[in-house]
C-alpha atoms as a PDB file:
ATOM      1  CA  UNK A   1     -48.607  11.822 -29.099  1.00  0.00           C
ATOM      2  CA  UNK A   2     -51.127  14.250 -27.835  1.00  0.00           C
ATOM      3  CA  UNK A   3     -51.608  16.061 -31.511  1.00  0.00           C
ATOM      4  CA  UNK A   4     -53.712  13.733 -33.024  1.00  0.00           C
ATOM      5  CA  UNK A   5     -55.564  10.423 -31.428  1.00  0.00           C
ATOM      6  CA  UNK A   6     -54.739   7.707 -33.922  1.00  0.00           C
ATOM      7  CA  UNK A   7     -50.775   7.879 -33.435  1.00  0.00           C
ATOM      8  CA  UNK A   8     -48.992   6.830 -30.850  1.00  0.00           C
ATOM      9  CA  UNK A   9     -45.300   6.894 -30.164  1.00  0.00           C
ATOM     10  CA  UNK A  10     -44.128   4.425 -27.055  1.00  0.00           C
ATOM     11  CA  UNK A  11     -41.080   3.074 -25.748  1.00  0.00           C
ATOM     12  CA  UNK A  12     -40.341  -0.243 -26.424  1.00  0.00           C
ATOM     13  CA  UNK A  13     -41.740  -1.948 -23.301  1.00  0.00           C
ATOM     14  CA  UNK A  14     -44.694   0.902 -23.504  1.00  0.00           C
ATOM     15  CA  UNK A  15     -48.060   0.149 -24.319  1.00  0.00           C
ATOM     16  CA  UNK A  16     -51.259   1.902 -25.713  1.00  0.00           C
ATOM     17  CA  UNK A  17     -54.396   1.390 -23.857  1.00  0.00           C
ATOM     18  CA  UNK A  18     -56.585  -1.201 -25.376  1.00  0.00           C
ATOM     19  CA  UNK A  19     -59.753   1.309 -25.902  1.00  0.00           C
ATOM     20  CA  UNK A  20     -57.486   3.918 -27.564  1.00  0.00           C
ATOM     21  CA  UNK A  21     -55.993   0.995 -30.724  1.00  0.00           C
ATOM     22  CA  UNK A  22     -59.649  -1.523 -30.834  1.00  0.00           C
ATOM     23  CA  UNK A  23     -63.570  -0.658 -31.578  1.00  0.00           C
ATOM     24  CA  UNK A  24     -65.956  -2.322 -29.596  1.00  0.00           C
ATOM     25  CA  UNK A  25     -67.041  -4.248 -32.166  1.00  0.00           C
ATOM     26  CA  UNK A  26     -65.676  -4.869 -35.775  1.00  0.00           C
ATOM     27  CA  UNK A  27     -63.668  -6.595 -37.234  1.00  0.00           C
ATOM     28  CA  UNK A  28     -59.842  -5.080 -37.126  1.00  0.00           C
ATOM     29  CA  UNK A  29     -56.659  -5.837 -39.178  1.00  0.00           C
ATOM     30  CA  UNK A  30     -53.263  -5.573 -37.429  1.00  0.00           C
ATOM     31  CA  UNK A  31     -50.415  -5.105 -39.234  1.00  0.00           C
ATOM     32  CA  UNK A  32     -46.759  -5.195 -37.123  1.00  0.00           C
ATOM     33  CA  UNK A  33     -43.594  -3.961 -39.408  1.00  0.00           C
ATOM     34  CA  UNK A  34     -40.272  -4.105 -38.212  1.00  0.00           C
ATOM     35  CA  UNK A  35     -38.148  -0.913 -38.573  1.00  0.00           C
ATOM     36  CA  UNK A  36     -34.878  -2.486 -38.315  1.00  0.00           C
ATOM     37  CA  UNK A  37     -35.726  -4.092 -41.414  1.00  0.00           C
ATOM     38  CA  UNK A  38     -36.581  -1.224 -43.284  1.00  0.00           C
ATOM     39  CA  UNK A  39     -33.180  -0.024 -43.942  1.00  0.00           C
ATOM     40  CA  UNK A  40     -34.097   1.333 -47.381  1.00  0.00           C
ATOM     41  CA  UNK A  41     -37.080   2.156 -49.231  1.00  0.00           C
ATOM     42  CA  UNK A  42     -37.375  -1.243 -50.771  1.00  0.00           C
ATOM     43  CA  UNK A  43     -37.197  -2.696 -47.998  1.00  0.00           C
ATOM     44  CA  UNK A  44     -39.846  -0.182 -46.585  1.00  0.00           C
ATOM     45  CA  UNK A  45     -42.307  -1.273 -49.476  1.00  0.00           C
ATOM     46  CA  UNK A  46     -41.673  -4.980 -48.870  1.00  0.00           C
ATOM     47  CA  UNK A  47     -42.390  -4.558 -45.244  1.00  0.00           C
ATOM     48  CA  UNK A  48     -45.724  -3.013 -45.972  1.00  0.00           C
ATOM     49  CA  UNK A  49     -46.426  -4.835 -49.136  1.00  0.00           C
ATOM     50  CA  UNK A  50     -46.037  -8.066 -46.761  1.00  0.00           C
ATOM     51  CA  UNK A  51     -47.565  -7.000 -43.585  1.00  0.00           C
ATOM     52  CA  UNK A  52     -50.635  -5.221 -44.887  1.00  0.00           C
ATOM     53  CA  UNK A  53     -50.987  -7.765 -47.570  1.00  0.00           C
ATOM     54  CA  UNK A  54     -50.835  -4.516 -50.172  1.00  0.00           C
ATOM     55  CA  UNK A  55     -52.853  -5.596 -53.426  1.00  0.00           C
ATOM     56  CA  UNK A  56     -50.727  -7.112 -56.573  1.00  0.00           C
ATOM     57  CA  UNK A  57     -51.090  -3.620 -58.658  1.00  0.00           C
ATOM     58  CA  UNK A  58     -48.939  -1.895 -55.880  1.00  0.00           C
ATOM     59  CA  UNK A  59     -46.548   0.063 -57.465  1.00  0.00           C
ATOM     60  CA  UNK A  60     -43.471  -0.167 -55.161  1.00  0.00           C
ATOM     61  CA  UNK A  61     -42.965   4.067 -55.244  1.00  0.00           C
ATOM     62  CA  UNK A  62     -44.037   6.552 -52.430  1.00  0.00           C
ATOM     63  CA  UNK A  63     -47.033   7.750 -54.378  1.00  0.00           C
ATOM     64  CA  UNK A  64     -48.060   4.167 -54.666  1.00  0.00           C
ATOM     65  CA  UNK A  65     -47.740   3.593 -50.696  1.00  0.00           C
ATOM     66  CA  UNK A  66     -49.443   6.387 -50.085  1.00  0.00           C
ATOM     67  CA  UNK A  67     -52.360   5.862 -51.785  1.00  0.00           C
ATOM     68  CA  UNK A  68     -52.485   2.228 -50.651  1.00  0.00           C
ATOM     69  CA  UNK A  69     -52.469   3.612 -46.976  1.00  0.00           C
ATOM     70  CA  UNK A  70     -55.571   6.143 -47.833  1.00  0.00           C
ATOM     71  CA  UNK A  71     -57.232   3.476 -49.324  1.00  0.00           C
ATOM     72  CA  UNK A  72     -57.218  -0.175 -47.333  1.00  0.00           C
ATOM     73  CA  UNK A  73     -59.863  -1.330 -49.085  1.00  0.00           C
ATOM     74  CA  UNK A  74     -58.842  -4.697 -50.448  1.00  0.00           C
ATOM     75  CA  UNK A  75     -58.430  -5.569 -46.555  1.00  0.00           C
ATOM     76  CA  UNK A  76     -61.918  -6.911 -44.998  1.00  0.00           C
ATOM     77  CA  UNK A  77     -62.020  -4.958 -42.446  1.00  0.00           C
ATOM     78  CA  UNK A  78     -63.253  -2.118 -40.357  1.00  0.00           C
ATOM     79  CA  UNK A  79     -60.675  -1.070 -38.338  1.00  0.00           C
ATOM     80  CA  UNK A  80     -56.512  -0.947 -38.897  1.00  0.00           C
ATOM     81  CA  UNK A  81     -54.189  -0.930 -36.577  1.00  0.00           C
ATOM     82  CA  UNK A  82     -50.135  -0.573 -37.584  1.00  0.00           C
ATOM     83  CA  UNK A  83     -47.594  -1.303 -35.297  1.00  0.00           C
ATOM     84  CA  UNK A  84     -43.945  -0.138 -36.821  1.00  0.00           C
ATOM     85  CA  UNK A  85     -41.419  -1.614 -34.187  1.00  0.00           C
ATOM     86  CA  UNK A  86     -38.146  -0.036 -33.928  1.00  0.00           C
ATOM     87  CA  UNK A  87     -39.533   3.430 -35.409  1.00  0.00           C
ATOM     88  CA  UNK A  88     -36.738   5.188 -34.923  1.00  0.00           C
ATOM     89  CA  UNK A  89     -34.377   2.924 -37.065  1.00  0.00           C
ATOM     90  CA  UNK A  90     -36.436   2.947 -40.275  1.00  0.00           C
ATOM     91  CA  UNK A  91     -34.559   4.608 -42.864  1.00  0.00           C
ATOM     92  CA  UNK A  92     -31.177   5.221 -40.990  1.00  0.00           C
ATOM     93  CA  UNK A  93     -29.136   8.019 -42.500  1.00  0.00           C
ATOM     94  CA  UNK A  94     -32.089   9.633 -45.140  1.00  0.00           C
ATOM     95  CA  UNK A  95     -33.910  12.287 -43.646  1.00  0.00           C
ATOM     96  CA  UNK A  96     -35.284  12.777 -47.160  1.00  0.00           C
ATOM     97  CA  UNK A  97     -36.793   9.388 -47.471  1.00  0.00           C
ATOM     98  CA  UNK A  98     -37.885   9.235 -43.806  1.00  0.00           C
ATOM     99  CA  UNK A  99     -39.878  12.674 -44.308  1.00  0.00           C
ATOM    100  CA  UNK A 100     -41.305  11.048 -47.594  1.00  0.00           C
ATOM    101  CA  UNK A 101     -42.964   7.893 -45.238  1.00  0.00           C
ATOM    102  CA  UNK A 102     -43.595  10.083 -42.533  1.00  0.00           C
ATOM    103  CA  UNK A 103     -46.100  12.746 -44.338  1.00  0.00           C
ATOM    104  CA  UNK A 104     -47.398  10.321 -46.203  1.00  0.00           C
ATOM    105  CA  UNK A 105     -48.417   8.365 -43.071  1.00  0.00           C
ATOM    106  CA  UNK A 106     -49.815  11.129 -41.716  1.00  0.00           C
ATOM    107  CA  UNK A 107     -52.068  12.072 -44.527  1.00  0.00           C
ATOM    108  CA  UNK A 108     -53.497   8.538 -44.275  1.00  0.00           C
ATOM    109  CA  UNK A 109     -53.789   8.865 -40.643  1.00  0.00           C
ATOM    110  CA  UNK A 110     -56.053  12.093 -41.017  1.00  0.00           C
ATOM    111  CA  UNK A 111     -58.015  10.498 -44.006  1.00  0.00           C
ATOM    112  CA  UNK A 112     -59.125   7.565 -41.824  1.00  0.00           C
ATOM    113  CA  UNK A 113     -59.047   9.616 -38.083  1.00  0.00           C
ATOM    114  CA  UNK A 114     -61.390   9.855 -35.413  1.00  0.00           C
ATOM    115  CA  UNK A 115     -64.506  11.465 -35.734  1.00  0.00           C
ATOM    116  CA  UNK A 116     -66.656  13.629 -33.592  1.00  0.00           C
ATOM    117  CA  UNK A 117     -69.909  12.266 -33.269  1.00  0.00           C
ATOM    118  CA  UNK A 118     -73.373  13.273 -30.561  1.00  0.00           C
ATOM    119  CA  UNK A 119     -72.908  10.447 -28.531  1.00  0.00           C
ATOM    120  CA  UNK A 120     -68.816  11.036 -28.509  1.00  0.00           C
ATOM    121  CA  UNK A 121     -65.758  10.276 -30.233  1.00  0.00           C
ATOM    122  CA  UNK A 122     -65.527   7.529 -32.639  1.00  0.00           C
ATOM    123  CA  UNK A 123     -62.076   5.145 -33.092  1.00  0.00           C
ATOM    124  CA  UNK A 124     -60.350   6.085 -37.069  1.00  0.00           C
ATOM    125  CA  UNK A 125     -60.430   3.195 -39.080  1.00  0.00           C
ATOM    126  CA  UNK A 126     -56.658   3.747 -38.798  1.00  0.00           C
ATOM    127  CA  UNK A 127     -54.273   3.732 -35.739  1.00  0.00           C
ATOM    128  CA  UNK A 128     -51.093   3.909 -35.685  1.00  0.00           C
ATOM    129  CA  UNK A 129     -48.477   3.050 -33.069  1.00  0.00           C
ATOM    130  CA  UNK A 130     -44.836   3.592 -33.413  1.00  0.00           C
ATOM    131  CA  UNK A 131     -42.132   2.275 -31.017  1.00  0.00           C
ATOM    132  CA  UNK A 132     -38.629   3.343 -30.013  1.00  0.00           C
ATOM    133  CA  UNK A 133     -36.034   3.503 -27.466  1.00  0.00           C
ATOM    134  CA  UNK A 134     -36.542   5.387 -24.664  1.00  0.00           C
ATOM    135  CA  UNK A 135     -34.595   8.116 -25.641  1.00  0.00           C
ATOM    136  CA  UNK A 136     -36.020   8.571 -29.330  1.00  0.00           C
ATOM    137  CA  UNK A 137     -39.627   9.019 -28.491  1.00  0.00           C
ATOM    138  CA  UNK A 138     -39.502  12.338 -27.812  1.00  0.00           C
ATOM    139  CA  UNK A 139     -37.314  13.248 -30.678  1.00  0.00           C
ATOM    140  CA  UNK A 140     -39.685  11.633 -32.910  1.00  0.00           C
ATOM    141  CA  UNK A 141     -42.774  12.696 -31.344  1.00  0.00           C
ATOM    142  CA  UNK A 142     -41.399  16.203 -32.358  1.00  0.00           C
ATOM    143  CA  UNK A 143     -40.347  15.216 -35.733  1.00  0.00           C
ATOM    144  CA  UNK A 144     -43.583  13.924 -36.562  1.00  0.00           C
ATOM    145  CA  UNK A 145     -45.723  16.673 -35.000  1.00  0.00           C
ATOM    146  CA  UNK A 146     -43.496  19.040 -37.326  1.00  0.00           C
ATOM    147  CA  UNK A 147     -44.121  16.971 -40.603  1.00  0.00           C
ATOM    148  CA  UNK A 148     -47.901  17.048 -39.333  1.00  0.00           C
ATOM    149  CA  UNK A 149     -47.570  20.848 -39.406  1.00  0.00           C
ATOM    150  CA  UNK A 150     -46.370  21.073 -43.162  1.00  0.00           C
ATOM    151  CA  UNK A 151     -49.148  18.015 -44.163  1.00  0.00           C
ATOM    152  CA  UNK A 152     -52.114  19.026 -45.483  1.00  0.00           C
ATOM    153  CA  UNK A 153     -55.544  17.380 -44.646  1.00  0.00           C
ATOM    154  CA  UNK A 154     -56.628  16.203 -47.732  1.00  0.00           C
END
């Protein structure tokens, strides 16, 4: 996804360049969620909860998510990198809910997103890469790059 750096949206068998997801040095977290288990927004907060290891006052509500994801803090490290598998069957059915997770992900993504520096771009201390089937990435691609119209930066 050309829009913004730290999201990418692959095919299944595609891959993200190795430069574009890890620092040169630092230490990075990856976290790899499975969207055919996230079938429901329980099971969307236990998939995060588990893979990013989401502190014990999580509050298992969008608002709580979200503010986990612009945080990261309780994780030791520099860099994140999330890997949601099967993207494009999170949420099957709930446009609502899937909008909910998807704004919110990109208002995390900008809070922790590349920055311009003298010497060049730096690598976000969040990157995330979504993939789909073949045929869904460029659905989503324009599903999320309308969401990331209607998301403010803050």
């Amino acid at each position: 996804m050309h829009t913004v750096p730290w999201l990418h949206v692959v095919p299944e068998s595609g891959a993200v360049p190795v430069e574009l997801l890890l620092p040169a040095t630092g230490k990075t977290y990856v976290a790899r969620l499975d969207g055919r288990e996230m079938r429901d927004t329980d099971a969307v907060f236990q998939q995060f909860y588990d893979g990013l290891r989401l502190p014990d006052y999580f509050g298992w509500n969008w608002n709580a998510l979200h503010d986990c994801l612009r945080d990261l803090n309780w994780l030791s490290a520099d860099h994140h990198v999330l890997i949601i598998e099967a993207a494009d069957e999170m949420l099957p059915g709930d446009i609502s809910e899937q909008r909910t997770f998807f704004k919110g992900l990109l208002r995390a993504g900008r809070r922790w997103s590349y920055t311009q520096k003298p010497e060049g771009i730096e690598l976000g201390r969040l990157v995330v890469v979504m993939s789909c089937a073949a045929a869904s990435v460029a659905p989503l691609k324009e599903q999320l790059r309308s969401y990331l119209k209607e998301t403010p930066s803050s």
